[in-house]
Protein backbone atom coordinates (compact mmCIF):
# COMPACT_ATOMS: atom_id res chain seq x y z
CA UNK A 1 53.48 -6.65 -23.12
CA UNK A 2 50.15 -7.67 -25.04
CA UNK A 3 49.42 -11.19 -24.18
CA UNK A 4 47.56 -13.30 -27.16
CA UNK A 5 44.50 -14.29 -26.41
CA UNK A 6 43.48 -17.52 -26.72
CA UNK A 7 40.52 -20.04 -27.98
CA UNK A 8 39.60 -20.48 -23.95
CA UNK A 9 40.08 -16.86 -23.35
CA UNK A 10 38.16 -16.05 -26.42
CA UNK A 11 35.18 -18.25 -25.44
CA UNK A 12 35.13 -17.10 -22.20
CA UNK A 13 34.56 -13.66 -23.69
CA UNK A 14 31.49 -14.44 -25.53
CA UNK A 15 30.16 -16.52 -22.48
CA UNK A 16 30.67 -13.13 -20.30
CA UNK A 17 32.95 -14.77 -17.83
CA UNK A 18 35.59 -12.68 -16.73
CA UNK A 19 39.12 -13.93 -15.90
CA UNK A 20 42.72 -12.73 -15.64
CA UNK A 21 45.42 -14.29 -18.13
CA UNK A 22 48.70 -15.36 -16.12
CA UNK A 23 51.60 -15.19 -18.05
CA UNK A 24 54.65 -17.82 -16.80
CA UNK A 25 57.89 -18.93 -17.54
CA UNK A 26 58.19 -21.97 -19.46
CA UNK A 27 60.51 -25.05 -18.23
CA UNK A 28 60.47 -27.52 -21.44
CA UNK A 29 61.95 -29.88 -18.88
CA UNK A 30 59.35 -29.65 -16.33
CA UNK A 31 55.58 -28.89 -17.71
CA UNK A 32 54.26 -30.21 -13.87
CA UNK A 33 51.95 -28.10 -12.43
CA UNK A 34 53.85 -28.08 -9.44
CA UNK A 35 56.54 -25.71 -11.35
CA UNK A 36 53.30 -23.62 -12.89
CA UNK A 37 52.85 -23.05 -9.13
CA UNK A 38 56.09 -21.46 -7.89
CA UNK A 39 56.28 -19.96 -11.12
CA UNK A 40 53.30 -17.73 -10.24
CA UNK A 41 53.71 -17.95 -6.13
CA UNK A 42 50.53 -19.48 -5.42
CA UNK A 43 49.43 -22.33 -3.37
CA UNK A 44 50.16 -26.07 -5.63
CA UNK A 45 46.47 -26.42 -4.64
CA UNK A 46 44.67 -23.60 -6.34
CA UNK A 47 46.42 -24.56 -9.94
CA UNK A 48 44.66 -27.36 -11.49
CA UNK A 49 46.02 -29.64 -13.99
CA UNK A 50 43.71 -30.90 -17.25
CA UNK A 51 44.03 -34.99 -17.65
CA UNK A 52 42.21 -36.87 -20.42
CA UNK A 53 40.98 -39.92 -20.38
CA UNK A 54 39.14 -42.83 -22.18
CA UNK A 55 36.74 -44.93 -20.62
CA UNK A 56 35.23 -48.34 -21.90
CA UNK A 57 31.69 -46.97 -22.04
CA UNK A 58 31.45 -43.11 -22.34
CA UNK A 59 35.05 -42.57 -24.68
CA UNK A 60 36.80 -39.36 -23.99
CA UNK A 61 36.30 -37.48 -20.76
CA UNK A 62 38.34 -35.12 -18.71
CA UNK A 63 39.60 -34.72 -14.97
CA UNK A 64 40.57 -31.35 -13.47
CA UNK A 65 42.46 -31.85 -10.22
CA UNK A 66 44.82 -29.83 -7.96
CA UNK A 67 48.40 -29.70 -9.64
CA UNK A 68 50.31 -32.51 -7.22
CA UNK A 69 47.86 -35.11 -6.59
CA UNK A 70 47.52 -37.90 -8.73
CA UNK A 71 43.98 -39.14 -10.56
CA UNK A 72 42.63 -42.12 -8.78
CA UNK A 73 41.78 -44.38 -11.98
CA UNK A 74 38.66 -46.33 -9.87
CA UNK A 75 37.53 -42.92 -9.05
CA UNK A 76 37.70 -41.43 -12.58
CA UNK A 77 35.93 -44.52 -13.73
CA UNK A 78 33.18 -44.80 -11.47
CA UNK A 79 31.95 -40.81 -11.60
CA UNK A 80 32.24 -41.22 -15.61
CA UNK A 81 29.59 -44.46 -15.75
CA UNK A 82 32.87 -46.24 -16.90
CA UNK A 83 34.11 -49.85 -15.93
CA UNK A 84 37.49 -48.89 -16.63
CA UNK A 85 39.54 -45.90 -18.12
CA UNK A 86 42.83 -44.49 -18.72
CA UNK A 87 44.84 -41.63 -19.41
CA UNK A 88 45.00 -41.12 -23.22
CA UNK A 89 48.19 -42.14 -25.07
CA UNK A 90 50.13 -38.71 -25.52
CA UNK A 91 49.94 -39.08 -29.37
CA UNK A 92 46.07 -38.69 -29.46
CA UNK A 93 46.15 -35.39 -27.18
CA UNK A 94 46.41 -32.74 -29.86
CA UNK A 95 44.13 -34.86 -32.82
CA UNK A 96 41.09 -35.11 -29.96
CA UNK A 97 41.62 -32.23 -27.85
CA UNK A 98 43.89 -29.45 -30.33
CA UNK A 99 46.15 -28.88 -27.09
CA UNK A 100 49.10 -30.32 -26.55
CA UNK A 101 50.86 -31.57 -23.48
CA UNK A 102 51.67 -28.76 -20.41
CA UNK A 103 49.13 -27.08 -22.37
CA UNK A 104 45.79 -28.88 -22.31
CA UNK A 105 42.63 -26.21 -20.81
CA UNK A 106 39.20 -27.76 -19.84
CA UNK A 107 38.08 -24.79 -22.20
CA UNK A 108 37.57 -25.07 -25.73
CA UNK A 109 38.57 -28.71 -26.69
CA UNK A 110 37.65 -29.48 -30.25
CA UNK A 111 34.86 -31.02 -28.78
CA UNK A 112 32.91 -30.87 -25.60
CA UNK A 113 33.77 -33.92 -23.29
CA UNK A 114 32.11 -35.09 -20.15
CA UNK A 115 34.47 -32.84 -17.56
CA UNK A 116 34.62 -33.79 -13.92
CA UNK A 117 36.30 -31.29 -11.38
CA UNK A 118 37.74 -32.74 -8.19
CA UNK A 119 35.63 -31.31 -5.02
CA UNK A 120 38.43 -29.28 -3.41
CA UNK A 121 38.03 -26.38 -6.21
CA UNK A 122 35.46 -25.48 -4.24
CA UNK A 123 37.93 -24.52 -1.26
CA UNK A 124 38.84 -21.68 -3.73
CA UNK A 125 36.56 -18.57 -5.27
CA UNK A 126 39.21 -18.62 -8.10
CA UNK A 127 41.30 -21.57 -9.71
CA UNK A 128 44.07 -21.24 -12.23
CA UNK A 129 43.76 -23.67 -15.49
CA UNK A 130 45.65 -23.95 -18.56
CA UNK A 131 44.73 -20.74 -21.10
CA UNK A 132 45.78 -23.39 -23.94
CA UNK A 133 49.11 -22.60 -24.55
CA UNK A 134 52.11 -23.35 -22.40
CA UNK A 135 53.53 -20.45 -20.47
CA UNK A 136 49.54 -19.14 -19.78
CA UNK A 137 47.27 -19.52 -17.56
CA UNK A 138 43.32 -18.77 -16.70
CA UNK A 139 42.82 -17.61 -13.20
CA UNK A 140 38.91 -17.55 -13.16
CA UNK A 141 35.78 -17.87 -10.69
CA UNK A 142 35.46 -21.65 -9.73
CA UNK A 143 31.61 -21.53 -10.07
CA UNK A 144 32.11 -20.19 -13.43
CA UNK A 145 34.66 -22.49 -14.64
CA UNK A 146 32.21 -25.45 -13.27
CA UNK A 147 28.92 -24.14 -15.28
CA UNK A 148 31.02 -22.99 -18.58
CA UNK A 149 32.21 -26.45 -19.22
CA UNK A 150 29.10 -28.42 -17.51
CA UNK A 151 31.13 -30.27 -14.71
CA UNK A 152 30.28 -32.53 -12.58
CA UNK A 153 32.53 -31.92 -9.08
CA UNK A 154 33.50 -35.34 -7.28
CA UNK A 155 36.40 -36.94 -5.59
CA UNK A 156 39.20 -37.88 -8.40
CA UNK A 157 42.31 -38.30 -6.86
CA UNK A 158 44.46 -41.03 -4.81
């Protein structure tokens, strides 16, 4: 079955960066990360989740961190140069990001955010992210990942 590429995929293509699109079955019910993990057998840790957030100084940025943990807010705000910050409402994912929820990649937002990746990616050579469209996912070279969308790697979560 031909899997449709998408805008990540596609700009991973022109940046040379090879990667492996993992196809999924859906659960409308459950979009965790956590079910994106036993749906493809792999370790909850090696499939990261996309969160984005708004801080009071720098506006939209985005936190990539291991599918079960939760984002430590103080953390998020602090490695961003923000005061405060907080998840976006769900309404404004698709007008500032053109994903939608259980579907949001780190790769090709309408526009480039600040991106922060939490440290234990680098426990892995590859990571899974969203591909952009529920049911898909990127499974990709960490060090890859980290230099295609400029991000900083730090210590996000609770």
């Amino acid at each position: 079955m031909a899997i449709d590429k998408t805008n990540a995929a596609r700009l991973l293509d022109k940046a040379k960066i090879r990667y492996e699109l993992i196809p999924y079955e859906v659960d409308e019910s459950d979009l965790s990360a956590i079910h994106v993990a036993e749906q493809l057998k792999e370790p909850v840790e090696r499939v990261f989740k996309t969160l984005v957030l708004k801080g009071d100084k720098s506006g939209y940025f985005v936190c990539v961190i291991p599918g079960a943990e939760e984002l430590d807010l103080k953390k998020a705000a602090k490695i961003s140069g923000n005061k405060k910050c907080e998840m976006i409402p769900m309404k404004e994912l698709l007008p500032t990001t053109g994903y939608i929820r259980g579907a949001c990649s780190p790769i090709g937002m309408k526009k480039h955010f600040p991106t922060y990746i939490h440290e234990t990616c680098n426990d892995f050579d590859r990571i899974y992210v969203s591909a952009g469209k529920r049911g898909l996912q990127l499974y990709l070279n960490t060090q890859e990942l980290i230099e295609e969308v400029g991000a900083t790697v730090g210590h996000l979560i609770l």
